[in-house]
C-alpha atoms as a PDB file:
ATOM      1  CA  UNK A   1      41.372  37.200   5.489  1.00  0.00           C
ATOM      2  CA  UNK A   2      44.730  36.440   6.984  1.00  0.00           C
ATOM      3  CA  UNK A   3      45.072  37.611  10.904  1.00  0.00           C
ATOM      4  CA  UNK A   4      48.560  39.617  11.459  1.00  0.00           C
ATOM      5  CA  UNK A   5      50.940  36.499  12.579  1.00  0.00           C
ATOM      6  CA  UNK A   6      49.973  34.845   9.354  1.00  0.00           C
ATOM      7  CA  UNK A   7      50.879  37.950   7.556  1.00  0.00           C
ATOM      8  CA  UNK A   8      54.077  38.802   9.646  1.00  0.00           C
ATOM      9  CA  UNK A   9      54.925  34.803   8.893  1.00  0.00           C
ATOM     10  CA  UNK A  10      54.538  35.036   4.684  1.00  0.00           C
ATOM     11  CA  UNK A  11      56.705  38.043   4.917  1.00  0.00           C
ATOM     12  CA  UNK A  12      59.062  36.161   6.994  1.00  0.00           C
ATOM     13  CA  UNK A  13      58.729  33.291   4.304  1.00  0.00           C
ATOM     14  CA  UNK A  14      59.723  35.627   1.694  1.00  0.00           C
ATOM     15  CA  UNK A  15      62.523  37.287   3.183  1.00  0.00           C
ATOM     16  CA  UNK A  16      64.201  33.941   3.352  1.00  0.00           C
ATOM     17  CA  UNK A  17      63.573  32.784   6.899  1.00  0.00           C
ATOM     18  CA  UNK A  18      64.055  29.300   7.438  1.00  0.00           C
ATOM     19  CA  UNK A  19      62.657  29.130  10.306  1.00  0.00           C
ATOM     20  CA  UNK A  20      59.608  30.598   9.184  1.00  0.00           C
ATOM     21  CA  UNK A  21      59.013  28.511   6.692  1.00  0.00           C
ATOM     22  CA  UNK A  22      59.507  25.405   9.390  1.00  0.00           C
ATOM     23  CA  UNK A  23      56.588  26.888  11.269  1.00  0.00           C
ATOM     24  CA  UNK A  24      54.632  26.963   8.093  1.00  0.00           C
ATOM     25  CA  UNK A  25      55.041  23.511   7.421  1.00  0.00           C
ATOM     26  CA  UNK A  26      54.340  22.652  10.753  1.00  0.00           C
ATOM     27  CA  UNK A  27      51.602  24.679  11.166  1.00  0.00           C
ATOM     28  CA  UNK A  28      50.000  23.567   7.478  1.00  0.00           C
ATOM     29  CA  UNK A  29      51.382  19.918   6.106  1.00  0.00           C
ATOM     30  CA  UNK A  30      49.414  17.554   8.715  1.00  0.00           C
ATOM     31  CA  UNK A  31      46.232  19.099   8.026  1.00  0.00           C
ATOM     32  CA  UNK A  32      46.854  19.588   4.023  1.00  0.00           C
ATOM     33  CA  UNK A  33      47.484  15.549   4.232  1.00  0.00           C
ATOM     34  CA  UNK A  34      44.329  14.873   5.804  1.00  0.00           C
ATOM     35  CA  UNK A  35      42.472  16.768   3.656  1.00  0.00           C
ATOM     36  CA  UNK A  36      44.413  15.378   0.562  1.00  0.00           C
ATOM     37  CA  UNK A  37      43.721  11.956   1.503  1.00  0.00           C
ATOM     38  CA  UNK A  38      39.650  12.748   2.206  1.00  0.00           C
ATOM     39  CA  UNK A  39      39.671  13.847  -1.568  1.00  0.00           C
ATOM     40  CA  UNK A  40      39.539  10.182  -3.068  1.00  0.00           C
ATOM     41  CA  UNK A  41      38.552   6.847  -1.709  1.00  0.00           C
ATOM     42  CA  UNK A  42      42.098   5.534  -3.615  1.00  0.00           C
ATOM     43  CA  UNK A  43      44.216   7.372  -2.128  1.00  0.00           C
ATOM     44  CA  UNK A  44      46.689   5.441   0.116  1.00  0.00           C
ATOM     45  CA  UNK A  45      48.533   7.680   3.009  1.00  0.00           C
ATOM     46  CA  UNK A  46      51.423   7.178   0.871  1.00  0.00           C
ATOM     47  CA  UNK A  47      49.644   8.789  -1.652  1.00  0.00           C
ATOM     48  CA  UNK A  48      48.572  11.914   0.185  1.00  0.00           C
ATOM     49  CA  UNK A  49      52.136  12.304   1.743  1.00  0.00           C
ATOM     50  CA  UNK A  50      53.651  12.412  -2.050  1.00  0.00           C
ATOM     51  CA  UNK A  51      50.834  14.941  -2.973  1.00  0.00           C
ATOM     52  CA  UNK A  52      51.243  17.216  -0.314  1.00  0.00           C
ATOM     53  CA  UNK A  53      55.013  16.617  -0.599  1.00  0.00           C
ATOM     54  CA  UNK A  54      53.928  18.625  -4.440  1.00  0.00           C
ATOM     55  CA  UNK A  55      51.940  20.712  -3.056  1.00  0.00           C
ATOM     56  CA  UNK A  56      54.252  21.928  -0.429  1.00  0.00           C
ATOM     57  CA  UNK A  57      56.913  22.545  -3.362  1.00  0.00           C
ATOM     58  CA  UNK A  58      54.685  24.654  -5.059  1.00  0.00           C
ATOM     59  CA  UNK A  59      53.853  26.724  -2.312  1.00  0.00           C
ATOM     60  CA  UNK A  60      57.719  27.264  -1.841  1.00  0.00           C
ATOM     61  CA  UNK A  61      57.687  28.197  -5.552  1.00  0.00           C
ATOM     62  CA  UNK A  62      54.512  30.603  -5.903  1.00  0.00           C
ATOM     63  CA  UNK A  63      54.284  32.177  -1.963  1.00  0.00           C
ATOM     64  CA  UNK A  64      55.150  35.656  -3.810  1.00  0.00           C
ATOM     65  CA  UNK A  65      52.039  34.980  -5.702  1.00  0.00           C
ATOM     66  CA  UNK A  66      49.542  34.756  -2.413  1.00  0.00           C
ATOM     67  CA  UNK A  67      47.801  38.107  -2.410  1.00  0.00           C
ATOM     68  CA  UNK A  68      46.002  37.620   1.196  1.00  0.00           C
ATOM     69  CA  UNK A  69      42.104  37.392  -0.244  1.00  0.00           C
ATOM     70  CA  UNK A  70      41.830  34.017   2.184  1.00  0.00           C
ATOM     71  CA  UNK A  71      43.667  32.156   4.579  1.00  0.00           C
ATOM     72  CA  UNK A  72      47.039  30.710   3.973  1.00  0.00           C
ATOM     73  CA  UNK A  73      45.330  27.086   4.735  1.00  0.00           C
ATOM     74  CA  UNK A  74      42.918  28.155   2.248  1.00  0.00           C
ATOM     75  CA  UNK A  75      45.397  29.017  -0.127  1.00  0.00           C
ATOM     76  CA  UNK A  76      47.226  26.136   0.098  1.00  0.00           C
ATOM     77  CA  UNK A  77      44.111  23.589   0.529  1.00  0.00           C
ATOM     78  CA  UNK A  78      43.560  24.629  -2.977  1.00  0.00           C
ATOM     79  CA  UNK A  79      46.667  23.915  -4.684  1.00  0.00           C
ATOM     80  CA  UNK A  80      46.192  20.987  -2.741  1.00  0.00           C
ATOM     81  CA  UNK A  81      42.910  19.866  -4.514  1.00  0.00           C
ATOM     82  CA  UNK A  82      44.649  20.404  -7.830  1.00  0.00           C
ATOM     83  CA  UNK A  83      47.468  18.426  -7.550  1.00  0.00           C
ATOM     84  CA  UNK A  84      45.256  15.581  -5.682  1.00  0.00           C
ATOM     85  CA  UNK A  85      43.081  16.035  -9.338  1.00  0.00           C
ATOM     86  CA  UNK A  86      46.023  15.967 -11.243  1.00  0.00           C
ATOM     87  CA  UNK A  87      47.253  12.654  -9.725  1.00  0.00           C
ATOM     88  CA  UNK A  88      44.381  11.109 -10.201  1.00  0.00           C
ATOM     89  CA  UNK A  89      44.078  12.058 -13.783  1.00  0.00           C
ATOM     90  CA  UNK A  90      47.563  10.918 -13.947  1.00  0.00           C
ATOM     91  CA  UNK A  91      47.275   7.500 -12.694  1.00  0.00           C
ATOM     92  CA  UNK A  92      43.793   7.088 -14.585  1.00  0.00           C
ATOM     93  CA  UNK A  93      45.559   7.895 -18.128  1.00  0.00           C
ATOM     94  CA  UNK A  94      48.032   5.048 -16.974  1.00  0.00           C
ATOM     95  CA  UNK A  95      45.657   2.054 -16.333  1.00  0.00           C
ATOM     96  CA  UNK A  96      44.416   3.538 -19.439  1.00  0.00           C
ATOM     97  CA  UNK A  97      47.349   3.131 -21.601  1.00  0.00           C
ATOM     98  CA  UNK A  98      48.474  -0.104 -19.776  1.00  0.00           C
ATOM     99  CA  UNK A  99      51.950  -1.477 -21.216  1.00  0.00           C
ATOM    100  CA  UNK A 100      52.276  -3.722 -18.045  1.00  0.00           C
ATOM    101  CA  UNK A 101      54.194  -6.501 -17.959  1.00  0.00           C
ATOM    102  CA  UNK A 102      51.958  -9.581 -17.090  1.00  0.00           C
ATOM    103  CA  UNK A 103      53.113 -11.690 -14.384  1.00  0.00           C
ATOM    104  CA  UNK A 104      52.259 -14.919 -13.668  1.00  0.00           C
ATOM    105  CA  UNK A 105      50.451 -15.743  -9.991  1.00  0.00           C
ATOM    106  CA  UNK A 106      52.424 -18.435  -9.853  1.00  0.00           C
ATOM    107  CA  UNK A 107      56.025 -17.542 -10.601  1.00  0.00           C
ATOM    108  CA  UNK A 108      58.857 -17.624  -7.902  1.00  0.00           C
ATOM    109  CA  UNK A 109      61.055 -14.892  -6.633  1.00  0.00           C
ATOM    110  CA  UNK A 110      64.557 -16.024  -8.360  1.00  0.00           C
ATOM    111  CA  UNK A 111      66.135 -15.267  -4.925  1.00  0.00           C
ATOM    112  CA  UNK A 112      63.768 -16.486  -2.279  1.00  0.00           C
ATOM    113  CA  UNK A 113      61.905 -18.959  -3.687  1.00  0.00           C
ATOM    114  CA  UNK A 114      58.707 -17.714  -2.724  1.00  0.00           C
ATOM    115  CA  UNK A 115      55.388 -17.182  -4.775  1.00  0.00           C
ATOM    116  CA  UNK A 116      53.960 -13.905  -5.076  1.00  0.00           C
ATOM    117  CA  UNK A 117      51.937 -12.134  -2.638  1.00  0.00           C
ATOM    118  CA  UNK A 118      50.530  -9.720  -5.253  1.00  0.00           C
ATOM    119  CA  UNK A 119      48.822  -6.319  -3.658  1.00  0.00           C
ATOM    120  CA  UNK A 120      45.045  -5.776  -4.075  1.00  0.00           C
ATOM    121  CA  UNK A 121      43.950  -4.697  -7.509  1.00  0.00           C
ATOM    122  CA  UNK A 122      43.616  -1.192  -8.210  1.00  0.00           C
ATOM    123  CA  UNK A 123      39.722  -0.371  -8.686  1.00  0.00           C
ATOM    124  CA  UNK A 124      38.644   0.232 -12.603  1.00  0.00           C
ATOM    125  CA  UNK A 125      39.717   2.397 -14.535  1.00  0.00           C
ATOM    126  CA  UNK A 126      36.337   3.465 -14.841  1.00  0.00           C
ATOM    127  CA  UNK A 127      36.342   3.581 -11.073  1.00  0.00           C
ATOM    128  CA  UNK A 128      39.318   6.162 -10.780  1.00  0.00           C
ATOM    129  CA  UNK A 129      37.946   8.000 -13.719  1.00  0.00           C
ATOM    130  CA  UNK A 130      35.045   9.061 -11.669  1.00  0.00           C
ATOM    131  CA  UNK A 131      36.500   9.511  -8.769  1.00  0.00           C
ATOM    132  CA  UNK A 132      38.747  12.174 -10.500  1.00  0.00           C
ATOM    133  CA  UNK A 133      35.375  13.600 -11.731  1.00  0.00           C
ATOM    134  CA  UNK A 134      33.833  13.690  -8.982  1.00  0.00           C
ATOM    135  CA  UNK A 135      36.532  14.918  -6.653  1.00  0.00           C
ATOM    136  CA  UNK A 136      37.080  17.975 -10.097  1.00  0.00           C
ATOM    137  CA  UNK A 137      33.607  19.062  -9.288  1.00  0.00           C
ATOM    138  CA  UNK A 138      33.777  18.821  -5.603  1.00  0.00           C
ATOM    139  CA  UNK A 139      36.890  21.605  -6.198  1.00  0.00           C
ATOM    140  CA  UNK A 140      35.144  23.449  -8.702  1.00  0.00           C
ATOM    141  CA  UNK A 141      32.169  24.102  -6.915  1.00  0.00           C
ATOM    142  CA  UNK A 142      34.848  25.227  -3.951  1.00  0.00           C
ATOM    143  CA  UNK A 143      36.545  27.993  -6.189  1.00  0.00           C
ATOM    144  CA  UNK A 144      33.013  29.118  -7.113  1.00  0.00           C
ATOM    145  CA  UNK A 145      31.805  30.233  -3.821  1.00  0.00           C
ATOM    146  CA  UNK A 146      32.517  33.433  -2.403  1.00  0.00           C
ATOM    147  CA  UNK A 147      35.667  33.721  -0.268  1.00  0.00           C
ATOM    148  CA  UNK A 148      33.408  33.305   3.074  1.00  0.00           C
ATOM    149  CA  UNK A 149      31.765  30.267   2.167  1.00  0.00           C
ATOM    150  CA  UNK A 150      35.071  28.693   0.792  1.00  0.00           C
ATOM    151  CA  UNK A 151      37.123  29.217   4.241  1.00  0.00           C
ATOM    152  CA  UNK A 152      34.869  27.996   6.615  1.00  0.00           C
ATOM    153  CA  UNK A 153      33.481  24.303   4.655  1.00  0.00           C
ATOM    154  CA  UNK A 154      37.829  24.147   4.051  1.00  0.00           C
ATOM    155  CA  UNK A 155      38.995  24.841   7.713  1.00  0.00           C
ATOM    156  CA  UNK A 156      35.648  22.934   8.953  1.00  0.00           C
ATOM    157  CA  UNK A 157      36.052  19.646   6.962  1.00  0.00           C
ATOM    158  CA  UNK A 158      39.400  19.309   5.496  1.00  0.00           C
ATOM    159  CA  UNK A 159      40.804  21.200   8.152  1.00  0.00           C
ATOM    160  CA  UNK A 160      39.678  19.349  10.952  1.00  0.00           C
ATOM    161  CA  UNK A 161      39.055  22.299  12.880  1.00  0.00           C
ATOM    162  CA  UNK A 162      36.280  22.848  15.609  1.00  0.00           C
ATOM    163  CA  UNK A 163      33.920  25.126  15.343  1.00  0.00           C
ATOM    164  CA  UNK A 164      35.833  26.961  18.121  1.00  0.00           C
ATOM    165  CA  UNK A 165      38.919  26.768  16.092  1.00  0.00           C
ATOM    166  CA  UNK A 166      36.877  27.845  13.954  1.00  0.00           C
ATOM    167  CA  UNK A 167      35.510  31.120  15.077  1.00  0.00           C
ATOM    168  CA  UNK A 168      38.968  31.809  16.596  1.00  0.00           C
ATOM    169  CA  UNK A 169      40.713  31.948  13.149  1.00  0.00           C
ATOM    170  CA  UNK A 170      37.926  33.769  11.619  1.00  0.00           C
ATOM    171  CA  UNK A 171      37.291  36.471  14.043  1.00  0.00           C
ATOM    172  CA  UNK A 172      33.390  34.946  13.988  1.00  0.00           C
ATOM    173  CA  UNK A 173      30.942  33.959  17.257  1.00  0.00           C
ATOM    174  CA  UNK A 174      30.849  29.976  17.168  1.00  0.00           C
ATOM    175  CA  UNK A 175      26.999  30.688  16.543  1.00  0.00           C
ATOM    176  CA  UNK A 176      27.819  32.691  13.876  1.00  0.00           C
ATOM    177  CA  UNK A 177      30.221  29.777  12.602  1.00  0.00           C
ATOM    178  CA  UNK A 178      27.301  27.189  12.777  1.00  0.00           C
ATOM    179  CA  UNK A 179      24.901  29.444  10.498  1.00  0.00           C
ATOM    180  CA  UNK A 180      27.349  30.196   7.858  1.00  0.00           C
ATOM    181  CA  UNK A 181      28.633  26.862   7.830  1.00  0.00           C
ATOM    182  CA  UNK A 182      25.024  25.473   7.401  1.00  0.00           C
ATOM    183  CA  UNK A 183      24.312  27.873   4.526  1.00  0.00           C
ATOM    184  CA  UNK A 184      27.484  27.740   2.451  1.00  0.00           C
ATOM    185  CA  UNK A 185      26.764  23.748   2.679  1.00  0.00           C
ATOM    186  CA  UNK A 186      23.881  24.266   1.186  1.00  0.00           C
ATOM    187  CA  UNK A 187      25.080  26.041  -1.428  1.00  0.00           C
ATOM    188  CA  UNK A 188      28.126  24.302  -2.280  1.00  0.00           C
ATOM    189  CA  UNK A 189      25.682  21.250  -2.512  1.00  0.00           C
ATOM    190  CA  UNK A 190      23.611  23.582  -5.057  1.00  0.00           C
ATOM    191  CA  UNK A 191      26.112  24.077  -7.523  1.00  0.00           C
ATOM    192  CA  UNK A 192      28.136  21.154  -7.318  1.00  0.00           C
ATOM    193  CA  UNK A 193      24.521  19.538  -8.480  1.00  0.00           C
ATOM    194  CA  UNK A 194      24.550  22.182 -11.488  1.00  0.00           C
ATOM    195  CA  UNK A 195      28.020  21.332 -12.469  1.00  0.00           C
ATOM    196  CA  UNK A 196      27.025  17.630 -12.581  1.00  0.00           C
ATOM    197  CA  UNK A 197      23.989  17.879 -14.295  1.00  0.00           C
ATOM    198  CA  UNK A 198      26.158  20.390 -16.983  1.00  0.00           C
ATOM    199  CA  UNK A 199      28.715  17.530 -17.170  1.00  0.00           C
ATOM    200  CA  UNK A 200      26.384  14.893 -17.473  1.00  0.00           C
ATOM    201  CA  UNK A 201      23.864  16.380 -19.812  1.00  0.00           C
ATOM    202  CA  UNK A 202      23.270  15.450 -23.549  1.00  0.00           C
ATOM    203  CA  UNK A 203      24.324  18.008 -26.002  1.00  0.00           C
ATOM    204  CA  UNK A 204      22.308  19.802 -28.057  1.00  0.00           C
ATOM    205  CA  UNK A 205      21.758  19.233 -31.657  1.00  0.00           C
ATOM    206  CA  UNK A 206      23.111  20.581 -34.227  1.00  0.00           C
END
């Protein structure tokens, strides 16, 4: 649950404050990077700043809509993992559909004169296909766990926090932290193993 500051500052957000809403982003777009760009493999730091650049637009948009069930990082962290998922879907329906112009490896720059230095290849489409998969389950098992579970994997592992961070935010002894943190691993690691085998299994005859 939020802690009083974090309450005082959505209010503060919502009133119109800007200077509330530059200690938000201070507070909240480093680590909502870092925990974008942990989500996939492909994604470059460009990447993650244009997705949290989205996902900090959105929370501009839809703060009124935060009831206070979870941390604001918590909050965020998920609208985070959806527009990470949407990107990747994105970009995956465009190797998809190609209609790319083919250039030759050995054509000249009209102006300088010089060959192309082309970038590294893009993995499959295949490739990004499951990593958007992968990184869908990953969030859906997330929203599936209790409130408890979800805060402390979040502020542990895409948060970057310590586990005396940790227990700070949360009100919780750092032994308490450890325990949960240990559990809730285990379960997130039990249903994002259902979801899988769900996705992955053959269906049934008719």
């Amino acid at each position: 649950m939020p802690n009083e500051p974090e309450r005082l500052l959505v209010s503060r957000c919502l009133a119109g404050e800007a200077d509330a809403w530059d200690e938000m982003f201070s507070a909240h777009y480093s680590a909502t990077a870092r925990f974008i760009f942990q989500i996939s493999g492909d994604f470059s730091r460009e990447d993650a700043e244009e997705i949290a650049q989205e996902t900090f637009l959105s929370v501009v948009q839809h703060l009124h809509g935060f009831q206070g069930g979870s941390q604001l990082q918590t909050w965020i962290f998920r609208i985070a993992g959806n527009k990470a998922r949407d990107f990747l879907e994105k970009r995956n329906a465009a190797k998809r559909g190609g209609g790319q112009l083919a250039l030759s490896l050995d054509a000249e720059d009209p102006e300088s004169g010089l060959s192309l230095d082309p970038a590294a290849p893009l993995p499959s489409p295949d490739v990004l296909l499951q990593q958007a998969e992968t990184a869908k389950i990953v969030t859906d098992a997330l929203a599936a766990m209790e409130v408890p579970c979800r805060e402390v994997i979040e502020l542990r592992y895409f948060g970057d926090r310590s586990y005396e961070e940790i227990s700070g935010e949360l009100g919780l002894s750092v032994k308490t932290v450890s325990s949960r943190l240990s559990k809730c691993l285990d379960r997130l690691e039990g249903i994002a193993r259902r979801l899988f085998s769900r996705k992955n299994s053959p269906p049934n005859p008719v």
